[in-house]
N, C-alpha and C. Protein backbone atom coordinates (compact mmCIF):
# COMPACT_ATOMS: atom_id res chain seq x y z
N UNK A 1 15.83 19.40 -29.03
CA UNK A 1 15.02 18.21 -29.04
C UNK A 1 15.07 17.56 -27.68
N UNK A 2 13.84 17.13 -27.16
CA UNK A 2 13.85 16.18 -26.15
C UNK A 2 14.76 15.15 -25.64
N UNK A 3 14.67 14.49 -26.67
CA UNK A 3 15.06 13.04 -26.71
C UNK A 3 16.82 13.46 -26.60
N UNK A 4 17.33 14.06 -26.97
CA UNK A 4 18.67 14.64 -26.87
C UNK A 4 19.38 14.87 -25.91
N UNK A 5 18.48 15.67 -24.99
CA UNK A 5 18.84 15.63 -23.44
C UNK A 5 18.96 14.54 -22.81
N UNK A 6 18.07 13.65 -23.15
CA UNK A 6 18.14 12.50 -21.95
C UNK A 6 19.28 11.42 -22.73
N UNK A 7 19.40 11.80 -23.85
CA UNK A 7 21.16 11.10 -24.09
C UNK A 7 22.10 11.63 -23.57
N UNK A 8 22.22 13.06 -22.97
CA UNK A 8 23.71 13.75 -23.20
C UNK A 8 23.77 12.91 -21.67
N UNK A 9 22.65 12.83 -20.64
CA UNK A 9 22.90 12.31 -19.44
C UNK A 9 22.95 11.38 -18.89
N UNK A 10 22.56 10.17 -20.07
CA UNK A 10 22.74 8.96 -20.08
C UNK A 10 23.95 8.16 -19.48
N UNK A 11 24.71 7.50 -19.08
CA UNK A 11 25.32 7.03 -18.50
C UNK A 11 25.23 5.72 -18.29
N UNK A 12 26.30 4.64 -18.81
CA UNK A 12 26.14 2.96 -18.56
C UNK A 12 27.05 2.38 -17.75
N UNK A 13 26.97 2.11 -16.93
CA UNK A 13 28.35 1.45 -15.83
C UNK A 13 27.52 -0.10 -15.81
N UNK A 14 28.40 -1.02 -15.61
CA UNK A 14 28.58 -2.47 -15.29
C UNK A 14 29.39 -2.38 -14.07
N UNK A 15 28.83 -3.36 -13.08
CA UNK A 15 29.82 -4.06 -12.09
C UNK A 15 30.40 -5.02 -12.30
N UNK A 16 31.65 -5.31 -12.07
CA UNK A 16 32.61 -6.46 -11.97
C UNK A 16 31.92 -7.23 -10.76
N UNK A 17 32.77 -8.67 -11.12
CA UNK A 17 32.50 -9.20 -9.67
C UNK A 17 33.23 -9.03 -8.76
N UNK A 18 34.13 -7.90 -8.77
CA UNK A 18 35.03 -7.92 -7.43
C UNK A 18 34.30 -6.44 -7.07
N UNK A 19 33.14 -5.97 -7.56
CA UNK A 19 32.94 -4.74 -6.79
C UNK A 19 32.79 -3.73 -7.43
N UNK A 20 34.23 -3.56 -8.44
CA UNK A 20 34.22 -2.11 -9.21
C UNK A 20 33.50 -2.26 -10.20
N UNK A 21 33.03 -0.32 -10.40
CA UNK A 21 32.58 -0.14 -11.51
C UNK A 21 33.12 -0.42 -13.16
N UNK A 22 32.55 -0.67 -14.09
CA UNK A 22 33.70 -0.11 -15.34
C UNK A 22 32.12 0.61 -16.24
N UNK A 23 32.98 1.83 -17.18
CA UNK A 23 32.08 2.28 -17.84
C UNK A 23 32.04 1.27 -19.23
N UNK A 24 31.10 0.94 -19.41
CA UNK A 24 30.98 0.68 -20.68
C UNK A 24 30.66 0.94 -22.16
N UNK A 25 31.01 0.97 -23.16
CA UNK A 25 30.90 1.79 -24.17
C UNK A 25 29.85 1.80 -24.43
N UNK A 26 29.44 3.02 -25.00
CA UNK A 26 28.26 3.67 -25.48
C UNK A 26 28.31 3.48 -27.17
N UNK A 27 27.11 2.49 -27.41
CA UNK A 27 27.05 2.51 -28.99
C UNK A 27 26.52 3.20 -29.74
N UNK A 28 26.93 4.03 -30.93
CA UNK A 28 26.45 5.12 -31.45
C UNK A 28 24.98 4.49 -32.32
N UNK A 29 25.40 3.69 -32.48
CA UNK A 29 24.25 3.18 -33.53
C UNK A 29 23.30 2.77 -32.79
N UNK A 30 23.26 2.01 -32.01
CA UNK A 30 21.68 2.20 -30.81
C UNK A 30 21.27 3.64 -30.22
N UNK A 31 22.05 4.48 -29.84
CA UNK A 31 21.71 5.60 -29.48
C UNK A 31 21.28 7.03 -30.79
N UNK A 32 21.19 6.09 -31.97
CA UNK A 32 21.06 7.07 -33.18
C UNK A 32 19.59 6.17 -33.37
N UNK A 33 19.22 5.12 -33.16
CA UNK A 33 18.00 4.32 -33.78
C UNK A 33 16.82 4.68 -32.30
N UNK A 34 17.68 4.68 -31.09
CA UNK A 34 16.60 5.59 -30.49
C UNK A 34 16.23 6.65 -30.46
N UNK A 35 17.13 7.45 -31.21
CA UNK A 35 16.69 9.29 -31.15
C UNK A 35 16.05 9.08 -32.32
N UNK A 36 15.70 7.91 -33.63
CA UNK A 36 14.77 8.30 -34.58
C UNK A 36 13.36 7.06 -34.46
N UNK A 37 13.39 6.59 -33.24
CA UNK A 37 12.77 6.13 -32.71
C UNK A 37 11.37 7.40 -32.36
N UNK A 38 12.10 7.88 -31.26
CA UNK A 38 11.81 9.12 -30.29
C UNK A 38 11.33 9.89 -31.53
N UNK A 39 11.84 10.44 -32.71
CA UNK A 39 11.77 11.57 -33.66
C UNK A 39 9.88 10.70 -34.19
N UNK A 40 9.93 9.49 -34.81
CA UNK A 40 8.75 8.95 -35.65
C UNK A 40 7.70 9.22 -34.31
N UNK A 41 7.71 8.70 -33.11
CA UNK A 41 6.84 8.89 -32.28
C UNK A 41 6.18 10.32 -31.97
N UNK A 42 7.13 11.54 -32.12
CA UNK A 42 7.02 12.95 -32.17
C UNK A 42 6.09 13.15 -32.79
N UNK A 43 6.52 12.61 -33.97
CA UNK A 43 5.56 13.44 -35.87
C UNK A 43 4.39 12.42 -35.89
N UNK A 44 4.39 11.30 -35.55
CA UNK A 44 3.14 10.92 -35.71
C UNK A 44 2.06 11.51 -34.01
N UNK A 45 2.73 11.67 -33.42
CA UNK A 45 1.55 12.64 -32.65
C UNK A 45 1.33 14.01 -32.36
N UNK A 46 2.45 14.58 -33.26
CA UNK A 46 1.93 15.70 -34.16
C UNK A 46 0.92 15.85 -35.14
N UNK A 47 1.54 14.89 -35.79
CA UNK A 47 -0.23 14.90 -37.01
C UNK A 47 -1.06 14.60 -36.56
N UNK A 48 -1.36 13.70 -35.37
CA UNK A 48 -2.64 13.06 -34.96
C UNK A 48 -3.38 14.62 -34.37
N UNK A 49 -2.32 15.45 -33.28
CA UNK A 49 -2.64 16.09 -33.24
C UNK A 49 -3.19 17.80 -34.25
N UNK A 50 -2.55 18.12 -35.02
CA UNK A 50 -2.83 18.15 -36.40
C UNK A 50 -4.46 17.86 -37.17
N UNK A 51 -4.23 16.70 -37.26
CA UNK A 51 -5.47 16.65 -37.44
C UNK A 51 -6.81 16.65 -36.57
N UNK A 52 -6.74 16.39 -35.46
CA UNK A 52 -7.97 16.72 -34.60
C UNK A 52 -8.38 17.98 -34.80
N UNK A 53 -6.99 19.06 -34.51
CA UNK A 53 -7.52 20.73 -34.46
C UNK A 53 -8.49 21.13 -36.03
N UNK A 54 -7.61 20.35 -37.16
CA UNK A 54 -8.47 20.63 -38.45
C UNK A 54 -10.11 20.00 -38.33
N UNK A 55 -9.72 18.86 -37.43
CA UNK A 55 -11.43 18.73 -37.89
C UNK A 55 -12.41 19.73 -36.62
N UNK A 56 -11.91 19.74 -35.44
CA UNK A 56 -12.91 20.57 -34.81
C UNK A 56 -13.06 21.96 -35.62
N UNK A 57 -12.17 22.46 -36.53
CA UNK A 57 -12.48 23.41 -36.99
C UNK A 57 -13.60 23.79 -37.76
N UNK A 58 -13.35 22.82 -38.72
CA UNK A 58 -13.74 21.94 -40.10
C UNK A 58 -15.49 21.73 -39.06
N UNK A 59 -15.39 21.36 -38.12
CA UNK A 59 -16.95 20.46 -37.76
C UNK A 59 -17.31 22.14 -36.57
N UNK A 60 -16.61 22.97 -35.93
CA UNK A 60 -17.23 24.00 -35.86
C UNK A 60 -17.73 25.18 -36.85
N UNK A 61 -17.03 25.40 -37.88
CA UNK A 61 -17.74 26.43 -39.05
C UNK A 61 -18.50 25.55 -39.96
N UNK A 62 -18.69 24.29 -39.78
CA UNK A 62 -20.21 23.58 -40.57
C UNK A 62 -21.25 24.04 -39.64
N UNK A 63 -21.45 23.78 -38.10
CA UNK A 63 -22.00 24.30 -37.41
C UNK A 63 -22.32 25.57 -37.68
N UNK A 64 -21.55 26.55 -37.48
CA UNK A 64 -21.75 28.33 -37.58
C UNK A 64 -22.34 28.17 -38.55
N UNK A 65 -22.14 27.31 -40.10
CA UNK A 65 -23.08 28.28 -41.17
C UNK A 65 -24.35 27.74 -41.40
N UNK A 66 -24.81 26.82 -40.74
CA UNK A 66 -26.00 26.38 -40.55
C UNK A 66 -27.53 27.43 -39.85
């Protein structure tokens, strides 16, 4: 899956005010509501796509049997 990759490389650092970095924790539960975020956006433009191909089909063999 897409959306998978660009978590494994994700990465959150904060600066202090003296300079240094610190990593900060990574929350599972935001990073699970964006991968089914990412997943609903997939399938609904799958079907959209989905359905376009059915209807050019659908509206080219009305054509042909005419």
């Amino acid at each position: 899956m897409s959306s998978e990759i660009k978590f494994k490389a994700h990465e959150n650092t904060d600066v202090l005010d003296d300079g240094k970095s610190e990593k900060s924790r990574v929350r599972l539960t935001e990073l699970l509501s964006r991968l089914n975020e990412e997943k609903k956006k997939e399938r609904n433009s799958n079907i959209a796509l989905s359905v376009a191909a059915v209807s050019a089909v659908t509206v080219f063999g009305i054509i042909l049997s005419l």
